[in-house]
PDB file of N, CA and C in Angstrom:
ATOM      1  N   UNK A   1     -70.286 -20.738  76.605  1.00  0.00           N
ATOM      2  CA  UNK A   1     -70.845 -19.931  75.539  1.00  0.00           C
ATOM      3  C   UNK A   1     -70.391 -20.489  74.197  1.00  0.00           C
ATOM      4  N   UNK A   2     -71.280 -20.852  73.694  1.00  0.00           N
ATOM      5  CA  UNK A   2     -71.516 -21.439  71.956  1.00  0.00           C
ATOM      6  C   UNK A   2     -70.614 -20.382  70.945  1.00  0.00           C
ATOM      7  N   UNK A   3     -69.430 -20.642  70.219  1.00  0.00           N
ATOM      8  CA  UNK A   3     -69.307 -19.228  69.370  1.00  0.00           C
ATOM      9  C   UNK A   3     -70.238 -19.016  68.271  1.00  0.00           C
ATOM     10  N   UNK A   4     -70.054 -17.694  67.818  1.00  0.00           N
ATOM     11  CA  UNK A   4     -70.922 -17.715  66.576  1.00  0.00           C
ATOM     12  C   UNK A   4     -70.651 -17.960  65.645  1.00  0.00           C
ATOM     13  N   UNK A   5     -71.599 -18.865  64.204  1.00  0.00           N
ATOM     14  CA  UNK A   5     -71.503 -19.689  63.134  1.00  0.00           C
ATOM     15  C   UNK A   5     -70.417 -18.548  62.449  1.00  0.00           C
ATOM     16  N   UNK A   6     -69.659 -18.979  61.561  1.00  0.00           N
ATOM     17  CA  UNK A   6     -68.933 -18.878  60.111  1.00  0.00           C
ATOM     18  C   UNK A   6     -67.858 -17.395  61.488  1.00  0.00           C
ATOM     19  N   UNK A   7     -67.579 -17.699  62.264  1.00  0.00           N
ATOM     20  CA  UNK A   7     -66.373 -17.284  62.982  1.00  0.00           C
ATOM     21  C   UNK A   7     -65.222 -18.562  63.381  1.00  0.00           C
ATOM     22  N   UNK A   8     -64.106 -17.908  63.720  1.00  0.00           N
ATOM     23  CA  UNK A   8     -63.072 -18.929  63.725  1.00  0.00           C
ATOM     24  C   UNK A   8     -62.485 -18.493  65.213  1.00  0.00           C
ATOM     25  N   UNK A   9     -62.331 -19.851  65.952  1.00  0.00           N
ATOM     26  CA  UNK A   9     -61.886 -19.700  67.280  1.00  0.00           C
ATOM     27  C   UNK A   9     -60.996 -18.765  67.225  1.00  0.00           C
ATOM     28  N   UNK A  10     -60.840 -18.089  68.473  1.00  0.00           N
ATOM     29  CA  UNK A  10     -59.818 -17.578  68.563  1.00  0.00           C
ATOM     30  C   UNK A  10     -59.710 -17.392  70.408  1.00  0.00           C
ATOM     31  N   UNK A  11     -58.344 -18.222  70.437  1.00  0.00           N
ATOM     32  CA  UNK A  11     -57.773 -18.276  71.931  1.00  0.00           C
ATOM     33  C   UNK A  11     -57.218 -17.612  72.600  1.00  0.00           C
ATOM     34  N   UNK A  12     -56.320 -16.736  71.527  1.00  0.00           N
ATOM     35  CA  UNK A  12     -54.837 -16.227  71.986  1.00  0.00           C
ATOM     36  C   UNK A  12     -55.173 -14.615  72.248  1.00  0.00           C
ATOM     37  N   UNK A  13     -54.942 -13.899  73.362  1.00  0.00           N
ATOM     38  CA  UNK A  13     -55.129 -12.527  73.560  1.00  0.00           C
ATOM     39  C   UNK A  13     -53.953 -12.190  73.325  1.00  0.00           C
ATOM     40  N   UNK A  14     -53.540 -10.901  73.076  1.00  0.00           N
ATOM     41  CA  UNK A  14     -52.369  -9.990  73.074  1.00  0.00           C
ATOM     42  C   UNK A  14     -53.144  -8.657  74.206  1.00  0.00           C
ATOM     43  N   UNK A  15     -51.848  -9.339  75.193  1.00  0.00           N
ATOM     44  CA  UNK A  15     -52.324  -7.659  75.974  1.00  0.00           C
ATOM     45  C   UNK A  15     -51.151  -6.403  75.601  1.00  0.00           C
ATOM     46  N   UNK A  16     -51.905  -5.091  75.749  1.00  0.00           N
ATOM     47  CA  UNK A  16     -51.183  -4.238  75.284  1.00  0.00           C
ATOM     48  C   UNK A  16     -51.591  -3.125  76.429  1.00  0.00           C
ATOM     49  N   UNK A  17     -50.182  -1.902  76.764  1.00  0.00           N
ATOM     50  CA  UNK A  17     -50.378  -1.410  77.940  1.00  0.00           C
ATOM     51  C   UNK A  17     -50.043  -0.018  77.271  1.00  0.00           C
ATOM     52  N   UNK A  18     -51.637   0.125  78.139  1.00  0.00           N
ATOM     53  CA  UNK A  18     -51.587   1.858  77.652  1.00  0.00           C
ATOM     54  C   UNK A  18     -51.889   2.482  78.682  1.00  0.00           C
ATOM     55  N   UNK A  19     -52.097   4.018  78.051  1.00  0.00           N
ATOM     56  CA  UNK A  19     -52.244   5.183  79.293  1.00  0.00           C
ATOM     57  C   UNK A  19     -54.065   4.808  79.066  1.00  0.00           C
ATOM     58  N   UNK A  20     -54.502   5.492  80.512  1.00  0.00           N
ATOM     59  CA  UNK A  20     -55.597   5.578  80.209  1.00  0.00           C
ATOM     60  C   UNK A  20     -56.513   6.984  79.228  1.00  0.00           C
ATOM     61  N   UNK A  21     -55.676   7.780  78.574  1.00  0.00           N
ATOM     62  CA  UNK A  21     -56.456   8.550  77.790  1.00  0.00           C
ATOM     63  C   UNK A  21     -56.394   7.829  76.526  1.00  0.00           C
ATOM     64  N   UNK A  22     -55.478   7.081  76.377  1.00  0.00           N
ATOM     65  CA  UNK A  22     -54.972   5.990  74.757  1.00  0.00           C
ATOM     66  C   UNK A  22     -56.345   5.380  75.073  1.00  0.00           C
ATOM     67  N   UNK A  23     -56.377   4.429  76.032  1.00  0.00           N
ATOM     68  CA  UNK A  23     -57.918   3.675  76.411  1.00  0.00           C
ATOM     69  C   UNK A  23     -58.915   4.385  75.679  1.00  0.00           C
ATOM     70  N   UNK A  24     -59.393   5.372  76.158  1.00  0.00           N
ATOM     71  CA  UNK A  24     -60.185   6.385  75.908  1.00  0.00           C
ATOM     72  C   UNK A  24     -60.543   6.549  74.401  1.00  0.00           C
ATOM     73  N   UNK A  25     -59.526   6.444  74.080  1.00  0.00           N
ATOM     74  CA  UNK A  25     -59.437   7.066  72.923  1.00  0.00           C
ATOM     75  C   UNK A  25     -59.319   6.173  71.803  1.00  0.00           C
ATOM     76  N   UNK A  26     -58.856   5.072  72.104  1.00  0.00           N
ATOM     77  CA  UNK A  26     -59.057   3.628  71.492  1.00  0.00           C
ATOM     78  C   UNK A  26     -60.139   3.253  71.779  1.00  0.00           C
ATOM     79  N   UNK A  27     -61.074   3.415  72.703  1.00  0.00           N
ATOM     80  CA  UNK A  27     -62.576   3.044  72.825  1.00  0.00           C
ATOM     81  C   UNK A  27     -63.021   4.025  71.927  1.00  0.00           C
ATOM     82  N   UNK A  28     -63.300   4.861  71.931  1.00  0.00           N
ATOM     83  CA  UNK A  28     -64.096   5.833  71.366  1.00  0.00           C
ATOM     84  C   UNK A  28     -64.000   5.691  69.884  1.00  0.00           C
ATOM     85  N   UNK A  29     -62.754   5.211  68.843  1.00  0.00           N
ATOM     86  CA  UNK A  29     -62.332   4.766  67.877  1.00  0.00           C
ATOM     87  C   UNK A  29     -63.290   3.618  67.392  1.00  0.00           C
ATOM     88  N   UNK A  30     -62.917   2.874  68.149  1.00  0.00           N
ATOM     89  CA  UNK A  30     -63.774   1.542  67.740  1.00  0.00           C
ATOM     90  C   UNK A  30     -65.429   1.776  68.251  1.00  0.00           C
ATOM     91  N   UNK A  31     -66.047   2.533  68.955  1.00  0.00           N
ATOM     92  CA  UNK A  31     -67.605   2.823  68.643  1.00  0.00           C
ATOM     93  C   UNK A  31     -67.611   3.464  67.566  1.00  0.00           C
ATOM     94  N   UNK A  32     -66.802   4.528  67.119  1.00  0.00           N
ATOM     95  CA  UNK A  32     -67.195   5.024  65.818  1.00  0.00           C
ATOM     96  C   UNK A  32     -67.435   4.041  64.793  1.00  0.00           C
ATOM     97  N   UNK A  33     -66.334   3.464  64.879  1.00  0.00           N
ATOM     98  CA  UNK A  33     -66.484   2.384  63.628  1.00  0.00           C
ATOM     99  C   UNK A  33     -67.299   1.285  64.022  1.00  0.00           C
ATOM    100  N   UNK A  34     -68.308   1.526  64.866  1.00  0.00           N
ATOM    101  CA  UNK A  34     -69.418   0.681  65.331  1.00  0.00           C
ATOM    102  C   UNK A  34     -68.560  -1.124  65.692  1.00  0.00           C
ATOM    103  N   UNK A  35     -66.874  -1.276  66.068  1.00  0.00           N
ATOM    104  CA  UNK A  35     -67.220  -2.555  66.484  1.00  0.00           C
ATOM    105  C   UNK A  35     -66.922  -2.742  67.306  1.00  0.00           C
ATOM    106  N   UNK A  36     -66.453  -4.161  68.548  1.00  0.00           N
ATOM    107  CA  UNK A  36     -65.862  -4.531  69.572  1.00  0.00           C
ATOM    108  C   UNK A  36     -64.987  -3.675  69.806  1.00  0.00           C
ATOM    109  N   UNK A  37     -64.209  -3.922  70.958  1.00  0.00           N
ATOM    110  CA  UNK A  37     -62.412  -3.327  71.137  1.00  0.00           C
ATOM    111  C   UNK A  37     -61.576  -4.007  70.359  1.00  0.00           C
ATOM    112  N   UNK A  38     -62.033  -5.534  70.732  1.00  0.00           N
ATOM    113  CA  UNK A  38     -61.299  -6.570  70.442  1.00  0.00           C
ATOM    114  C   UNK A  38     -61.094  -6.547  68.478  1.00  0.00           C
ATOM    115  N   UNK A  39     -62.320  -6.665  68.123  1.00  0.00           N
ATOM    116  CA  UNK A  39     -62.567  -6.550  66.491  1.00  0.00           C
ATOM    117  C   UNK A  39     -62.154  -5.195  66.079  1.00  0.00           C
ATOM    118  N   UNK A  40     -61.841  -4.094  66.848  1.00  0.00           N
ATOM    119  CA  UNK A  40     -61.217  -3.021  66.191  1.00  0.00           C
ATOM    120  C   UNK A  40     -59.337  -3.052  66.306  1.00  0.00           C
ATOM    121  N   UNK A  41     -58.707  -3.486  67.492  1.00  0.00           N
ATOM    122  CA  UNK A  41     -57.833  -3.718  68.002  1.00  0.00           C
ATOM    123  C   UNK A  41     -57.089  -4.535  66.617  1.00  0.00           C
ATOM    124  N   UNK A  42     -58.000  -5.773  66.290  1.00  0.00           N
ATOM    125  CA  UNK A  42     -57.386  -7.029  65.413  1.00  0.00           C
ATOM    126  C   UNK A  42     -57.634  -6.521  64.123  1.00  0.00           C
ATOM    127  N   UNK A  43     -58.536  -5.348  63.544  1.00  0.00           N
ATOM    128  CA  UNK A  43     -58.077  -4.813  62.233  1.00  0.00           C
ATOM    129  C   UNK A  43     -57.248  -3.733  62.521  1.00  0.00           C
ATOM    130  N   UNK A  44     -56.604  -2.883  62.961  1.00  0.00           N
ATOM    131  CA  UNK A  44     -56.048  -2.082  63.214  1.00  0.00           C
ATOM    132  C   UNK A  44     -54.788  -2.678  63.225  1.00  0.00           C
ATOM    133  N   UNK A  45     -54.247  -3.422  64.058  1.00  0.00           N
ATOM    134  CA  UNK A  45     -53.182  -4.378  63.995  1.00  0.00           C
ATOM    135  C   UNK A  45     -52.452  -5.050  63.316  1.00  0.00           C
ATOM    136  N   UNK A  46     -53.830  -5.671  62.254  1.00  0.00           N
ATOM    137  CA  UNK A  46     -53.959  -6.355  60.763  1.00  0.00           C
ATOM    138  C   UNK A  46     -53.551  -5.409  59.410  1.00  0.00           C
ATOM    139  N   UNK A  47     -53.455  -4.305  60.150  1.00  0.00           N
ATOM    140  CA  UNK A  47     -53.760  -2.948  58.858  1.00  0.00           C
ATOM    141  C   UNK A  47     -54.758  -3.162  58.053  1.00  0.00           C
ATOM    142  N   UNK A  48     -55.990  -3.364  58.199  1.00  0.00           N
ATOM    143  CA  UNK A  48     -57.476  -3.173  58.064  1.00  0.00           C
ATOM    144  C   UNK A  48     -57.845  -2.125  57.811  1.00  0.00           C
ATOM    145  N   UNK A  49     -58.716  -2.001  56.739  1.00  0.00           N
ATOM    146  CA  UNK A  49     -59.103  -0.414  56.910  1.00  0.00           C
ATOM    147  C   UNK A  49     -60.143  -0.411  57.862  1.00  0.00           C
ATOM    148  N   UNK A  50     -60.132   0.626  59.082  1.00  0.00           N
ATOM    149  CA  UNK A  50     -61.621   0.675  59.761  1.00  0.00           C
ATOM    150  C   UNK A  50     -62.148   1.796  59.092  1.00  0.00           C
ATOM    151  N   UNK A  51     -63.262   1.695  59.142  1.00  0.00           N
ATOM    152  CA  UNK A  51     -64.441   2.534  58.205  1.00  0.00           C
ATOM    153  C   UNK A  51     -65.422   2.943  59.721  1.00  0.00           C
ATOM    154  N   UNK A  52     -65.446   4.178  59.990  1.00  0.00           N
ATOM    155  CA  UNK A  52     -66.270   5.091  60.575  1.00  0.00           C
ATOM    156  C   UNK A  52     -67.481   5.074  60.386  1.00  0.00           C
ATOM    157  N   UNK A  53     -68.829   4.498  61.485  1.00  0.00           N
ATOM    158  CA  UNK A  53     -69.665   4.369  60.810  1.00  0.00           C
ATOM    159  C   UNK A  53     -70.398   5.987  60.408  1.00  0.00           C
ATOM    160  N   UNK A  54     -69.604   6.930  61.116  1.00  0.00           N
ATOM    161  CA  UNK A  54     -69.785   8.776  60.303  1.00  0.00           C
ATOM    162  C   UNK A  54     -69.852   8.613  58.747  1.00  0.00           C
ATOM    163  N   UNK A  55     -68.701   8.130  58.069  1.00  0.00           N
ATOM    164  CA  UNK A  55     -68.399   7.968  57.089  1.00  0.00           C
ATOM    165  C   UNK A  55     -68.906   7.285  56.450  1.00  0.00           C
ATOM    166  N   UNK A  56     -70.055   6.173  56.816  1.00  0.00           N
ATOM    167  CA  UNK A  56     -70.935   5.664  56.194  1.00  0.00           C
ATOM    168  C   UNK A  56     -72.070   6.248  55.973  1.00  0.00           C
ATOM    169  N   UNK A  57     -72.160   7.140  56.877  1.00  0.00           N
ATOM    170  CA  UNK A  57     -73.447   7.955  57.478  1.00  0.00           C
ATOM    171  C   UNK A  57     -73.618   8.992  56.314  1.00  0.00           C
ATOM    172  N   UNK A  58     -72.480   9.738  56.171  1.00  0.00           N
ATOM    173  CA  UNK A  58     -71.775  10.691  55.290  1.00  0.00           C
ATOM    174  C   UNK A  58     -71.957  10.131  53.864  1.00  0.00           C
ATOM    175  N   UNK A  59     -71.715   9.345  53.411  1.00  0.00           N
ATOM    176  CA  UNK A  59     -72.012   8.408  52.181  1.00  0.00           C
ATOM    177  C   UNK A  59     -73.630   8.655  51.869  1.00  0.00           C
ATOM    178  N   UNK A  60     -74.115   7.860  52.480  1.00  0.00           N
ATOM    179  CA  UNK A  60     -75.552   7.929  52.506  1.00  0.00           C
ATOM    180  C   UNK A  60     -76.586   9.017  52.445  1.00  0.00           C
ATOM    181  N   UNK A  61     -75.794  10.495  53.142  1.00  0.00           N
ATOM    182  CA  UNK A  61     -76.272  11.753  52.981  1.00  0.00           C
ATOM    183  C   UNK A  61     -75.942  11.909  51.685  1.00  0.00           C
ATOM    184  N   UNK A  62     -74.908  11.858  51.332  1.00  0.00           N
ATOM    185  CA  UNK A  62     -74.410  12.092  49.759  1.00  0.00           C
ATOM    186  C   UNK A  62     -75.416  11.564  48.327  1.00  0.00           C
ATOM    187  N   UNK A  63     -75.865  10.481  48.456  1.00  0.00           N
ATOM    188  CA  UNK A  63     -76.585   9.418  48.087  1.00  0.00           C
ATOM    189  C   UNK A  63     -77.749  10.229  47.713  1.00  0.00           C
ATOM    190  N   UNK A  64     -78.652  10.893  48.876  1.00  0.00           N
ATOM    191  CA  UNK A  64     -79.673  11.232  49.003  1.00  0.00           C
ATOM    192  C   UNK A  64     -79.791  12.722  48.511  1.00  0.00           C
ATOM    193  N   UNK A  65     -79.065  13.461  48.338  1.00  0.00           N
ATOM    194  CA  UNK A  65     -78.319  14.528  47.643  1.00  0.00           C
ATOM    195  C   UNK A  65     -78.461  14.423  46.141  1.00  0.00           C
ATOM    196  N   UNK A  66     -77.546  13.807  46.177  1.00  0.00           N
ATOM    197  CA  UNK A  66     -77.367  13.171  44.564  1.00  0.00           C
ATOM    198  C   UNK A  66     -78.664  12.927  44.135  1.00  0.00           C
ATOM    199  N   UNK A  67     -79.281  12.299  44.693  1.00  0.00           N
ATOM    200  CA  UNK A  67     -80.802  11.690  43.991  1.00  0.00           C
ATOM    201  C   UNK A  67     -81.886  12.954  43.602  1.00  0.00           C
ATOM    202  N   UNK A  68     -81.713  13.825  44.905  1.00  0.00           N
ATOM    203  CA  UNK A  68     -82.407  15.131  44.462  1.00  0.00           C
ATOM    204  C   UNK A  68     -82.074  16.176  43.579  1.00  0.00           C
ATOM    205  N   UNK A  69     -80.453  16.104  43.323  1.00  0.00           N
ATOM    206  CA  UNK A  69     -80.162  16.602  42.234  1.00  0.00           C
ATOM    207  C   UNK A  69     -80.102  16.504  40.972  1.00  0.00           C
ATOM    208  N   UNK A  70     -80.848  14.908  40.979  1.00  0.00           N
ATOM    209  CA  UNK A  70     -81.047  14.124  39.915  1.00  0.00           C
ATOM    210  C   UNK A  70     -82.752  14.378  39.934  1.00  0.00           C
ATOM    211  N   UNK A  71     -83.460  14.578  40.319  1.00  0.00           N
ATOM    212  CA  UNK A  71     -85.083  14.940  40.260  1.00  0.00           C
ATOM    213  C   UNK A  71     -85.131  16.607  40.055  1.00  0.00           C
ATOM    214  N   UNK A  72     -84.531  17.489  40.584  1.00  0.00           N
ATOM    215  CA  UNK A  72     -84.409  18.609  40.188  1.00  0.00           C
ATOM    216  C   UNK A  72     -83.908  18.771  38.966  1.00  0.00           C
ATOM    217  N   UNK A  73     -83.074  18.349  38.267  1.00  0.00           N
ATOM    218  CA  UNK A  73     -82.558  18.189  36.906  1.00  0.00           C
ATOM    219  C   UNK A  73     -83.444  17.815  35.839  1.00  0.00           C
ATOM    220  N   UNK A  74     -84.103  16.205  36.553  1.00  0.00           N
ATOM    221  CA  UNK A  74     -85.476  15.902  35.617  1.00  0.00           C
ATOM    222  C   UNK A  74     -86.612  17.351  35.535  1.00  0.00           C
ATOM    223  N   UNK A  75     -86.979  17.663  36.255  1.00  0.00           N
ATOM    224  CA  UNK A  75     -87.802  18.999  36.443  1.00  0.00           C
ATOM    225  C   UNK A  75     -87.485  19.849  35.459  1.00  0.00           C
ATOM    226  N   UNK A  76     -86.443  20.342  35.461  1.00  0.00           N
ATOM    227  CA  UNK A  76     -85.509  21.592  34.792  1.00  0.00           C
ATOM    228  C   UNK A  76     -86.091  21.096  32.921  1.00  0.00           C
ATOM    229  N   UNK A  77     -85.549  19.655  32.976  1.00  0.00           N
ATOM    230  CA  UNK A  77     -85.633  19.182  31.748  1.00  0.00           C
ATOM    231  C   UNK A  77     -86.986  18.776  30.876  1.00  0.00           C
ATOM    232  N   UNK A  78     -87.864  18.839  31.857  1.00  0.00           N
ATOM    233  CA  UNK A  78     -89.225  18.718  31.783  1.00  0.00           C
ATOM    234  C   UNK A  78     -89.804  19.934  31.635  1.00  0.00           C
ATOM    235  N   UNK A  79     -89.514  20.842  32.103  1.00  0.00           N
ATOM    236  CA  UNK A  79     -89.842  22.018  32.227  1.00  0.00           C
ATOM    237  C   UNK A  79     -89.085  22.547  31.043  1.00  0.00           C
ATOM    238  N   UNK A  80     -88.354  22.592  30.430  1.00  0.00           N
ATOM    239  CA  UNK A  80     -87.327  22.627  28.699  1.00  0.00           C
ATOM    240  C   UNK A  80     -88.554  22.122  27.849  1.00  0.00           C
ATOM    241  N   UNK A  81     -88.839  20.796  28.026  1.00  0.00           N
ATOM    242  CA  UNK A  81     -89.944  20.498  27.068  1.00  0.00           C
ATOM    243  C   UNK A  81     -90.474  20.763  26.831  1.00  0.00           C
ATOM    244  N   UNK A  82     -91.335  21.509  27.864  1.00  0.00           N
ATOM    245  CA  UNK A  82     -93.142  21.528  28.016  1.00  0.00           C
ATOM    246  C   UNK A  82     -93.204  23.050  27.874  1.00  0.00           C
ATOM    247  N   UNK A  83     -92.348  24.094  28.141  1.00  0.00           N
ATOM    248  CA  UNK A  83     -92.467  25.380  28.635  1.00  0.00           C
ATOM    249  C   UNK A  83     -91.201  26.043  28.117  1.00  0.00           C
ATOM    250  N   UNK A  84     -90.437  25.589  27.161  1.00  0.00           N
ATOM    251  CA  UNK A  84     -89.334  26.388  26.982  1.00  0.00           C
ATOM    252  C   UNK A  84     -89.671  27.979  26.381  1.00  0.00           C
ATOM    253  N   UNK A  85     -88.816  28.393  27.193  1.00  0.00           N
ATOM    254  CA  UNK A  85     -88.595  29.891  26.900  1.00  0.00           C
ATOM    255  C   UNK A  85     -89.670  30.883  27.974  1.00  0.00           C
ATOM    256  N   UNK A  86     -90.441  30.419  28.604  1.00  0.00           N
ATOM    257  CA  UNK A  86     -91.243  30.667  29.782  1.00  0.00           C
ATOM    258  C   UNK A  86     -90.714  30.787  31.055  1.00  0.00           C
ATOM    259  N   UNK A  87     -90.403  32.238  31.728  1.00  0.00           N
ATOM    260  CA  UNK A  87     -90.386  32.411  33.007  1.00  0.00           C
ATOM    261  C   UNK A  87     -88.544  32.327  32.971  1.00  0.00           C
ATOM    262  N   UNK A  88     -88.085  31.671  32.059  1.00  0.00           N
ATOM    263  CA  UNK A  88     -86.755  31.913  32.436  1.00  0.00           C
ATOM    264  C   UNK A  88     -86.008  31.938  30.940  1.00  0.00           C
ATOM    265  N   UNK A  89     -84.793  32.343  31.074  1.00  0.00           N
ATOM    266  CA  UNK A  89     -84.074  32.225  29.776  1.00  0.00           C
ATOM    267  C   UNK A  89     -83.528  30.790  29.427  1.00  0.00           C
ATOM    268  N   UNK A  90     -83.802  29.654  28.344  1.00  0.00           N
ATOM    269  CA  UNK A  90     -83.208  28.408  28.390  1.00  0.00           C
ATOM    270  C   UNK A  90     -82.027  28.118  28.763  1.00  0.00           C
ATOM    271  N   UNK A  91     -81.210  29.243  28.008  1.00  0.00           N
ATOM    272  CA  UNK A  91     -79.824  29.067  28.253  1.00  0.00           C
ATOM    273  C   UNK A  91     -79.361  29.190  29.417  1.00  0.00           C
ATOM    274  N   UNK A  92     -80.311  29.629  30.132  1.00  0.00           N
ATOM    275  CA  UNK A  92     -79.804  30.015  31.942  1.00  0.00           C
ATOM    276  C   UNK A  92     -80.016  28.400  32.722  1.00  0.00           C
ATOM    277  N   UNK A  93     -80.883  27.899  31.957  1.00  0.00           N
ATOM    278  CA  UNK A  93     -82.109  26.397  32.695  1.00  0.00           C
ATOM    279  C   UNK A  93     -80.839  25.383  32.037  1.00  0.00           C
ATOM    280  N   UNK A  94     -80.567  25.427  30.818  1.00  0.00           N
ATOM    281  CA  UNK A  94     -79.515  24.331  30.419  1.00  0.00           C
ATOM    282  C   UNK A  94     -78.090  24.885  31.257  1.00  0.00           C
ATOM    283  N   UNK A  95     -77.967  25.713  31.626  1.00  0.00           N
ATOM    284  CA  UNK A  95     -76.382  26.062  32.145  1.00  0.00           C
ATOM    285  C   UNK A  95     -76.743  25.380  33.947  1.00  0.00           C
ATOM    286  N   UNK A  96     -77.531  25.407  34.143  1.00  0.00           N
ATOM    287  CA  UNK A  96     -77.784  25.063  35.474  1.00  0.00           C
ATOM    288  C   UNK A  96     -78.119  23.433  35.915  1.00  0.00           C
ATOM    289  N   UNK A  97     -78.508  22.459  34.642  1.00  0.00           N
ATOM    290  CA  UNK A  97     -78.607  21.479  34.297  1.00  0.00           C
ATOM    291  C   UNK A  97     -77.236  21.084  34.611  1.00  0.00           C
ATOM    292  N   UNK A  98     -76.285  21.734  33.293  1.00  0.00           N
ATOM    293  CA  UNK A  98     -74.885  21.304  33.097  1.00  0.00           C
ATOM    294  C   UNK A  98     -74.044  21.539  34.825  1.00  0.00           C
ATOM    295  N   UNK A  99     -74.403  22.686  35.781  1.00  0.00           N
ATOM    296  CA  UNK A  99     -73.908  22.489  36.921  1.00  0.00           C
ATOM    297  C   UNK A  99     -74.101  21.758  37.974  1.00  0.00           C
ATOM    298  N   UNK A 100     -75.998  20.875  37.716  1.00  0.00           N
ATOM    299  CA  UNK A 100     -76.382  20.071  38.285  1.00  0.00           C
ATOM    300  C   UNK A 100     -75.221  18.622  37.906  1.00  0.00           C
ATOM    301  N   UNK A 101     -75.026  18.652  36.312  1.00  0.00           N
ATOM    302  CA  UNK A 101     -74.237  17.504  36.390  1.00  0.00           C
ATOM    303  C   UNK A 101     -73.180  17.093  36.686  1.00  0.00           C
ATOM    304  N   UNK A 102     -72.386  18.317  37.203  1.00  0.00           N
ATOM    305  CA  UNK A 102     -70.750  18.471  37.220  1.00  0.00           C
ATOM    306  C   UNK A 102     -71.582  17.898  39.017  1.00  0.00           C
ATOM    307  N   UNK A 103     -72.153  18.861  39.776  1.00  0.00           N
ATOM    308  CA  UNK A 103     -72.495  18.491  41.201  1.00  0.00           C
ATOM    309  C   UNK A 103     -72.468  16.978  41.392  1.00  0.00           C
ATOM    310  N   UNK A 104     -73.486  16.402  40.185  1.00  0.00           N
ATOM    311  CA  UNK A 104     -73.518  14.811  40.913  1.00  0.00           C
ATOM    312  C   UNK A 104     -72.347  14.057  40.363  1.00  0.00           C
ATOM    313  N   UNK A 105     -71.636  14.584  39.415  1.00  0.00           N
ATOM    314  CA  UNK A 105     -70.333  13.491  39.476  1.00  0.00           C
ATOM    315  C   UNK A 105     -69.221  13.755  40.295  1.00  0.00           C
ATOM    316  N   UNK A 106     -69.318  15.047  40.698  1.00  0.00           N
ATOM    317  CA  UNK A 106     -68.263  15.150  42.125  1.00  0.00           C
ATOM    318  C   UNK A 106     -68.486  14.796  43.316  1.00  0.00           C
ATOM    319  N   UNK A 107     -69.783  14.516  43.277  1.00  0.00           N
ATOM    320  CA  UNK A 107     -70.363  13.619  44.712  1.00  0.00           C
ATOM    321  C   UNK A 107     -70.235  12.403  44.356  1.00  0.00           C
ATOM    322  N   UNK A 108     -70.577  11.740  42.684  1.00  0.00           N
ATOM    323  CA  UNK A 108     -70.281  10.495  43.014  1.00  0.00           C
ATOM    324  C   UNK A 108     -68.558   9.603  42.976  1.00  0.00           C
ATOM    325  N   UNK A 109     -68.071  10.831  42.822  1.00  0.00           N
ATOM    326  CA  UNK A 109     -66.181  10.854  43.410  1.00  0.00           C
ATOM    327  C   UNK A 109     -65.967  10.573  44.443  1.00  0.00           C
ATOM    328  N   UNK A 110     -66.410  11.730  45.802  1.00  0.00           N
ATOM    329  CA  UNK A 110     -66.460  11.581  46.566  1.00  0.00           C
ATOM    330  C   UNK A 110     -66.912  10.336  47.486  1.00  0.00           C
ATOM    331  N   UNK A 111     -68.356  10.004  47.037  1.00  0.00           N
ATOM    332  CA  UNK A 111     -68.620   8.831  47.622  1.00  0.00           C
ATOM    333  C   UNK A 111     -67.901   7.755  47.456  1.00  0.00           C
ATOM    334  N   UNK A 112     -67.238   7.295  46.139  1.00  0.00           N
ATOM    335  CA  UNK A 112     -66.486   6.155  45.668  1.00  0.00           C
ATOM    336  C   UNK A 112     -64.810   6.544  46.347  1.00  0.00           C
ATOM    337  N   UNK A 113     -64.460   7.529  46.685  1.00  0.00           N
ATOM    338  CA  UNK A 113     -63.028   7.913  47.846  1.00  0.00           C
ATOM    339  C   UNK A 113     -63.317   7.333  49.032  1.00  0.00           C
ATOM    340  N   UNK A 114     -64.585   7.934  49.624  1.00  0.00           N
ATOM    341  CA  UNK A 114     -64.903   7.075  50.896  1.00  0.00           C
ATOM    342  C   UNK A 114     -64.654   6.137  51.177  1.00  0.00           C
ATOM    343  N   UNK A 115     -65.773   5.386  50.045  1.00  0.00           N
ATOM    344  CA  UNK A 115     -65.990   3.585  50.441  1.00  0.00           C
ATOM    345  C   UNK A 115     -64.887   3.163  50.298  1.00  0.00           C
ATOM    346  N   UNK A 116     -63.974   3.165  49.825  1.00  0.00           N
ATOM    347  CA  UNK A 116     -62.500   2.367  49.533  1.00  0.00           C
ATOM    348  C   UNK A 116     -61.639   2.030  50.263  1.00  0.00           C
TER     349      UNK A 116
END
């Protein structure tokens, strides 16, 4: 078997002896973080951060969040323009703006804690 391009041999195993619920549970670890045993084993070892692919998943919900709270906001503000003082009190439409904006910069906190 050919290895794959821009990887670097690697010969040397380290065996390590566990219970079989550690197994378990060290497998289940490394599918989360979507990789090998072996490629989770050697960042873990390395002190690597492994990244959960949940937590990517989780990111990405966030993302998509954010964006709608960013089109609902445009709305709000469009709706200020075109219609102020109609159907609602402004000051109620700008206070809800201002909580839309506090929302997307604490999500985009959150997301930037994640990825790191």
């Amino acid at each position: 078997m050919e290895p794959k391009p821009n990887t670097r041999p690697r010969g040397k195993p380290i065996k390590v002896w566990v219970t079989e619920a550690e197994r378990a549970e060290i497998l289940r670890l490394a599918a989360s973080a979507n990789l090998s045993l072996s490629a989770y084993l050697r960042a873990a070892g390395l002190n690597q951060r492994v990244r959960s692919i949940i937590d990517i998943e989780a990111v990405n919900e966030l993302a998509k969040v954010n964006g709608d709270l960013g089109r609902v906001a445009g709305l709000l503000k469009l709706w200020l323009a075109t219609k102020r003082g109609e159907g609602a009190d402004p000051k109620h439409v700008e206070k809800m703006m201002d909580d839309f904006r506090t929302l997307q910069t604490k999500i985009l906190n959150i997301m930037g804690s994640v990825m790191r």
